[in-house]
Protein backbone atom coordinates (compact mmCIF):
# COMPACT_ATOMS: atom_id res chain seq x y z
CA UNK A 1 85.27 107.33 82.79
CA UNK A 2 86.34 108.82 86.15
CA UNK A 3 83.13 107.25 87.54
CA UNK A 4 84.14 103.48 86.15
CA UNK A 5 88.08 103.92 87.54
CA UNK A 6 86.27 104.56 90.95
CA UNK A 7 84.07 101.50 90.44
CA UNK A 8 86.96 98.98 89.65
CA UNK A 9 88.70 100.34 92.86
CA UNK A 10 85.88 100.18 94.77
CA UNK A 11 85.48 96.56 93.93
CA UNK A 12 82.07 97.24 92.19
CA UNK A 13 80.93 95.79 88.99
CA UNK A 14 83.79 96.25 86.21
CA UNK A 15 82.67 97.54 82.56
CA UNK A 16 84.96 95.51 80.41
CA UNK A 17 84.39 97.91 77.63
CA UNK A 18 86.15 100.36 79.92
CA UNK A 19 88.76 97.68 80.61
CA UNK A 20 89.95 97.18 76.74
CA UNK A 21 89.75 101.48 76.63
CA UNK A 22 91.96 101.87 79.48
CA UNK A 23 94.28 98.91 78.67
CA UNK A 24 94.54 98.38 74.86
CA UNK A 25 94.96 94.65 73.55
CA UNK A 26 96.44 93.36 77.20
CA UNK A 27 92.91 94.00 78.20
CA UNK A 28 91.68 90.81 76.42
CA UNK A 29 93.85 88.27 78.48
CA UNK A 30 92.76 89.65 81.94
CA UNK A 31 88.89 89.48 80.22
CA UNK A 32 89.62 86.27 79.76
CA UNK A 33 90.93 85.12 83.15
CA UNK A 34 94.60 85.11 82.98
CA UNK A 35 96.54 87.34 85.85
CA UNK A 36 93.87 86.78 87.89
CA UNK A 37 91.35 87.94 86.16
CA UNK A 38 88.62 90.90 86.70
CA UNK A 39 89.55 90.30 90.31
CA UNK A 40 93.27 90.27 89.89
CA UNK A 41 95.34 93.53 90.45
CA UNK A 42 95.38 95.00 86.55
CA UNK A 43 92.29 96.28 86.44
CA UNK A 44 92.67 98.60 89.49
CA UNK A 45 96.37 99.32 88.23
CA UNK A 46 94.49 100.62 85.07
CA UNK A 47 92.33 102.47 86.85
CA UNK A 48 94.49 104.48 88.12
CA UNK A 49 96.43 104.95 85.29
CA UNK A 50 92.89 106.32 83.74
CA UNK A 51 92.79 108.37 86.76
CA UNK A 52 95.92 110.20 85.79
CA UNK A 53 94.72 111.61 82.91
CA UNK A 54 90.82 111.91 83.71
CA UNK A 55 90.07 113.49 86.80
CA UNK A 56 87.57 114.58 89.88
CA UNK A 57 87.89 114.97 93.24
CA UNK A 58 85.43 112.57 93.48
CA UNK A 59 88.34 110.01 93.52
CA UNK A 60 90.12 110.57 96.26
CA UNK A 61 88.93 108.11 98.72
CA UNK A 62 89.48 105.47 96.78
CA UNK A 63 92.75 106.84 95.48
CA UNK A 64 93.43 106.99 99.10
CA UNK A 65 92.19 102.84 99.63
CA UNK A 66 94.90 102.08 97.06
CA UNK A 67 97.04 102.80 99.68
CA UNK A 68 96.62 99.98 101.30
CA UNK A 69 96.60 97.56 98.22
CA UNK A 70 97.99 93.97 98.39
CA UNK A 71 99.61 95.06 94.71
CA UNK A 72 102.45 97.13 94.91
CA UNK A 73 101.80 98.21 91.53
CA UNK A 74 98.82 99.41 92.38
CA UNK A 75 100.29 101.19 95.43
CA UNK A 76 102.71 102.91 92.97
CA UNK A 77 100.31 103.64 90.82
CA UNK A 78 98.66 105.42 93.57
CA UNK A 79 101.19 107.46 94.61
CA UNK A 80 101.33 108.74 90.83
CA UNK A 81 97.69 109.83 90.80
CA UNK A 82 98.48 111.61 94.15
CA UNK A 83 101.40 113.30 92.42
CA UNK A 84 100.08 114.63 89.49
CA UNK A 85 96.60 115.67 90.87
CA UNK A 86 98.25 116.76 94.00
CA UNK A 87 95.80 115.35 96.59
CA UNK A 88 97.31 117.22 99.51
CA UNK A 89 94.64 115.29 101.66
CA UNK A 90 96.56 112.17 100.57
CA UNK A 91 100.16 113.35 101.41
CA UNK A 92 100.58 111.96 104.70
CA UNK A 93 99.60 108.46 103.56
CA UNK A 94 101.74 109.12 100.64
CA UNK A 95 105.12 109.98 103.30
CA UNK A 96 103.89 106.35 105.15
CA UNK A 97 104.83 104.49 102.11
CA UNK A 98 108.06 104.93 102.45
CA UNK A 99 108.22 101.91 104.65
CA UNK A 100 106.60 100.07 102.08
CA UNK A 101 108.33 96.45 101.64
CA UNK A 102 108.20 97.22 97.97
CA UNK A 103 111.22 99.72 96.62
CA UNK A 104 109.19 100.95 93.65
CA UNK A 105 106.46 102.11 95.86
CA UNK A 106 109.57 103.60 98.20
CA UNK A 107 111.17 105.60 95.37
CA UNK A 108 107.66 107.06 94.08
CA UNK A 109 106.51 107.89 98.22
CA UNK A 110 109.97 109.34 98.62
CA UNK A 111 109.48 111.47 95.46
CA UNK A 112 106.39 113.21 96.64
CA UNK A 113 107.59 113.77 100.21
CA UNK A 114 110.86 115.64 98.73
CA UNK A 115 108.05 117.88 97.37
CA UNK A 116 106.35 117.86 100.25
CA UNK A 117 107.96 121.44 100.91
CA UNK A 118 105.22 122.73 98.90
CA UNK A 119 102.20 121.32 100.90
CA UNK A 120 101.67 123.55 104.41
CA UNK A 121 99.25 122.05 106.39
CA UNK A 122 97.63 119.70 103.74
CA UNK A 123 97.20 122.06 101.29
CA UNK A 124 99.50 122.83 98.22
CA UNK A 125 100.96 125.81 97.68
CA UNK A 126 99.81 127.12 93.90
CA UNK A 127 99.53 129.82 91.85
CA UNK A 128 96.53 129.60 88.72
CA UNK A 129 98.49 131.76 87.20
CA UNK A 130 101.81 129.96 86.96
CA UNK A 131 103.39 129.67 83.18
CA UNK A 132 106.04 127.28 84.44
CA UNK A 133 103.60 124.10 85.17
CA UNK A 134 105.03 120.37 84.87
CA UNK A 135 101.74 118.95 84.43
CA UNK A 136 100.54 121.07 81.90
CA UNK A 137 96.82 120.03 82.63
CA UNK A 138 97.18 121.02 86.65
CA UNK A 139 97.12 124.54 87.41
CA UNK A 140 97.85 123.89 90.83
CA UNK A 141 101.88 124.59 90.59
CA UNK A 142 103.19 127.00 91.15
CA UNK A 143 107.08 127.59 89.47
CA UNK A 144 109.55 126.36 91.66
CA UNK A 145 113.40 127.32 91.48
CA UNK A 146 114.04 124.41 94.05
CA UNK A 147 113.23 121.19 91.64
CA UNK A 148 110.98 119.85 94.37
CA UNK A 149 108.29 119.82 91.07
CA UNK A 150 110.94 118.75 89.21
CA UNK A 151 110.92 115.20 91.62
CA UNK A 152 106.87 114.98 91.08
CA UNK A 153 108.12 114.99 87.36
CA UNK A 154 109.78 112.09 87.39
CA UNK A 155 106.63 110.45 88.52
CA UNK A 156 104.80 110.72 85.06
């Protein structure tokens, strides 16, 4: 799966079987041209959702090229990935979109730089053996009194 996600943001081929999994029933109507189609800005956006919740490092760079999307949803949805993964490689792309023309994108970019207490020189703080984890799946937090985790939260 993590392997396809890359693909669509890559611009490669697109496996529409991959499509319907990652989108449900909206995927048919994209399949089928509307929104612009495979070459419109859903299928990356659900890409990176996938990305959330399947994950290798292997996606970074083109977690990172998301950055620069014309979609600011798929900017946001970017920033997300970045968040919950914590892709400290990423963060000061992440801290640049907070000039981005689109508030969504703003809020999320502004949300991962008020955490950004926890990344010293690009790489996140964390403890493997923290109990007090956000993302129950990343065992890269570490527990932290000061909420900055809790703003990442807010993200999912």
């Amino acid at each position: 799966m993590v392997a396809g996600c890359i693909d669509i943001l890559n611009g490669s081929s697109i496996d529409e079987h991959l499509l319907d999994v990652l989108a449900g029933p909206a995927a048919g109507s994209v399949l089928a041209g509307a929104e612009g189609g495979l070459t419109g800005y859903w299928p990356r956006v659900w890409a990176l959702r996938g990305l959330l919740y399947a994950w290798s490092d292997d996606a970074v760079s083109a977690v990172m090229r998301a950055f620069g999307d014309q979609s600011w949803r798929v900017r946001e949805m970017a920033v997300r990935v970045v968040a919950k993964h914590i892709v400290g490689e990423a963060f000061d792309d992440v801290v640049k979109l907070q000039d981005d023309p689109t508030p969504r994108v703003r809020t999320a970019a502004s949300l991962v730089a008020i955490a950004g207490g926890e990344i010293v020189g690009h790489v996140w703080h964390h403890s493997e053996s923290s109990t007090d984890l956000p993302y129950p799946a990343s065992p890269r937090w570490q527990s932290d009194p000061t909420g900055r985790a809790g703003a990442l939260a807010l993200l999912s």
